[in-house]
C-alpha atoms as a PDB file:
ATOM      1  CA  UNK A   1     -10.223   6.245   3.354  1.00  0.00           C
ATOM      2  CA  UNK A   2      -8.875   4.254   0.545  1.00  0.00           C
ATOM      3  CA  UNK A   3      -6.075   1.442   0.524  1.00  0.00           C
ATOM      4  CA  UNK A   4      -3.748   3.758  -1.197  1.00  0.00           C
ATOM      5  CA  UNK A   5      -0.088   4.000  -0.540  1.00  0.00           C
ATOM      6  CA  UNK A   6       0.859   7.690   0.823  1.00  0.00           C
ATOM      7  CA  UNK A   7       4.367   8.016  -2.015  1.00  0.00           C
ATOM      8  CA  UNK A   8       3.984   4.843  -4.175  1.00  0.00           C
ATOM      9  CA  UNK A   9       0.402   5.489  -4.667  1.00  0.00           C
ATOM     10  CA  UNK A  10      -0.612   1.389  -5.021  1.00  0.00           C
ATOM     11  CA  UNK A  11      -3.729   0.390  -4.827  1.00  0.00           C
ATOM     12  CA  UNK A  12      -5.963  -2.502  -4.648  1.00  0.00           C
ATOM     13  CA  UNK A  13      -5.811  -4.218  -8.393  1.00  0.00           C
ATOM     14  CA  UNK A  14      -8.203  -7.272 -10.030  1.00  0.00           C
ATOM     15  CA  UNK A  15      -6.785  -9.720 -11.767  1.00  0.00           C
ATOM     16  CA  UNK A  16      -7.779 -13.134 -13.058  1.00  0.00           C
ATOM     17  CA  UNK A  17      -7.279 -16.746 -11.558  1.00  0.00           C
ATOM     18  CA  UNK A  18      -6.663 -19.195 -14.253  1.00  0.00           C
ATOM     19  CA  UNK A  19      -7.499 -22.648 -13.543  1.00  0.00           C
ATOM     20  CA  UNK A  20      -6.057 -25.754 -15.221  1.00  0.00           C
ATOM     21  CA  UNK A  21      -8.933 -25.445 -18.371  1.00  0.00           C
ATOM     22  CA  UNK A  22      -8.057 -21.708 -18.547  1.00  0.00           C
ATOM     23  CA  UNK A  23     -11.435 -20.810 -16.627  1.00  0.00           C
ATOM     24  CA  UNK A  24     -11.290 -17.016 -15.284  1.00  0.00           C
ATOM     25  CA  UNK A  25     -12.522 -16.238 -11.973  1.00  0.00           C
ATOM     26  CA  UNK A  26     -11.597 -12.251 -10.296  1.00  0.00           C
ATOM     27  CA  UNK A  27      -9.258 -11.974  -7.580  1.00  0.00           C
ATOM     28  CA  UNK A  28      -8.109  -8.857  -6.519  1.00  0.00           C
ATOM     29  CA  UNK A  29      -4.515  -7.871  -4.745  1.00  0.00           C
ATOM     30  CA  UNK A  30      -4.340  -5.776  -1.521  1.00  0.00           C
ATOM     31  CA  UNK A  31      -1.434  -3.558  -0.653  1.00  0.00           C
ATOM     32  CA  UNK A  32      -0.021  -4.221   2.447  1.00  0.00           C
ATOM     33  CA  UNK A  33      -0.262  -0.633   4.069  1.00  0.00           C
ATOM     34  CA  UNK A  34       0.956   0.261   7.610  1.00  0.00           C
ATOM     35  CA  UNK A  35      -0.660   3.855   9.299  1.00  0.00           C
ATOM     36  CA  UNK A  36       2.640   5.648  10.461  1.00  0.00           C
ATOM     37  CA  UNK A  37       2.463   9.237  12.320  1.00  0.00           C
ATOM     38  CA  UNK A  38       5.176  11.501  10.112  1.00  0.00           C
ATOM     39  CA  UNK A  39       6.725  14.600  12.200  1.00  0.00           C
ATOM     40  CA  UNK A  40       6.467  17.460   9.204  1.00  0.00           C
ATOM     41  CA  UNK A  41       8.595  20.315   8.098  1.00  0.00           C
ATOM     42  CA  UNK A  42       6.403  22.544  10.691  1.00  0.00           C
ATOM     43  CA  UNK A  43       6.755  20.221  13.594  1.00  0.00           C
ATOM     44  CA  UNK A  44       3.158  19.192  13.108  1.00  0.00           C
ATOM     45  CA  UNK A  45       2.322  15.586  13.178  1.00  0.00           C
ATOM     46  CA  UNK A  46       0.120  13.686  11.037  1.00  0.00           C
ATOM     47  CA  UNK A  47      -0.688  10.138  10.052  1.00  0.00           C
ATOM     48  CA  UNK A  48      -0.457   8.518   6.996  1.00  0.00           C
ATOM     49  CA  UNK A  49      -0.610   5.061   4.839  1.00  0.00           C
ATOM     50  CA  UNK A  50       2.521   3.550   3.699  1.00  0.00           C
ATOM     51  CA  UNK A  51       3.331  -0.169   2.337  1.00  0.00           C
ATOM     52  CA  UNK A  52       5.729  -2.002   4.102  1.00  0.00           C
ATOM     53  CA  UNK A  53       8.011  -2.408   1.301  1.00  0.00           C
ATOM     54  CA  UNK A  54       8.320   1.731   1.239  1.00  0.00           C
ATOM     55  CA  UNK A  55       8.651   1.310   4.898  1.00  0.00           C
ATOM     56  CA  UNK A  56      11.633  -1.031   5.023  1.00  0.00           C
ATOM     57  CA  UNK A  57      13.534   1.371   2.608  1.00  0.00           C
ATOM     58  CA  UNK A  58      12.948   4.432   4.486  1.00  0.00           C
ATOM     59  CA  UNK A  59      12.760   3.241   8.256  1.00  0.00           C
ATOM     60  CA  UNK A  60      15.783   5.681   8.666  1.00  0.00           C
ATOM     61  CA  UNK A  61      14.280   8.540   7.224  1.00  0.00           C
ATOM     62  CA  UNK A  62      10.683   7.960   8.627  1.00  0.00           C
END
């Protein structure tokens, strides 16, 4: 399964270090995802990914 939040839909990204002489190497940025299990609408429950920014904001609702 992919590092992909479950609303936001982040994602790992690649960006460039710069060094002092402007020299490029890749990095990449993870999202920080937490696996929650979500009571739905039909009483079932299932698990999902969300980032823990999204979860802060909606730790009432979730």
């Amino acid at each position: 399964m992919p590092r992909v939040c479950f609303f936001t839909w982040k994602w790992t990204t690649s960006w460039n270090n710069r060094s002092h002489s402007m020299r490029a190497s890749k990095r990449t940025f993870k999202v920080n995802l937490i696996s929650k299990k979500v009571t739905l609408a039909d009483w079932s429950k299932t698990k999902i990914k969300i980032s823990s920014k999204i979860y802060k904001k909606l730790k009432w609702f979730i």
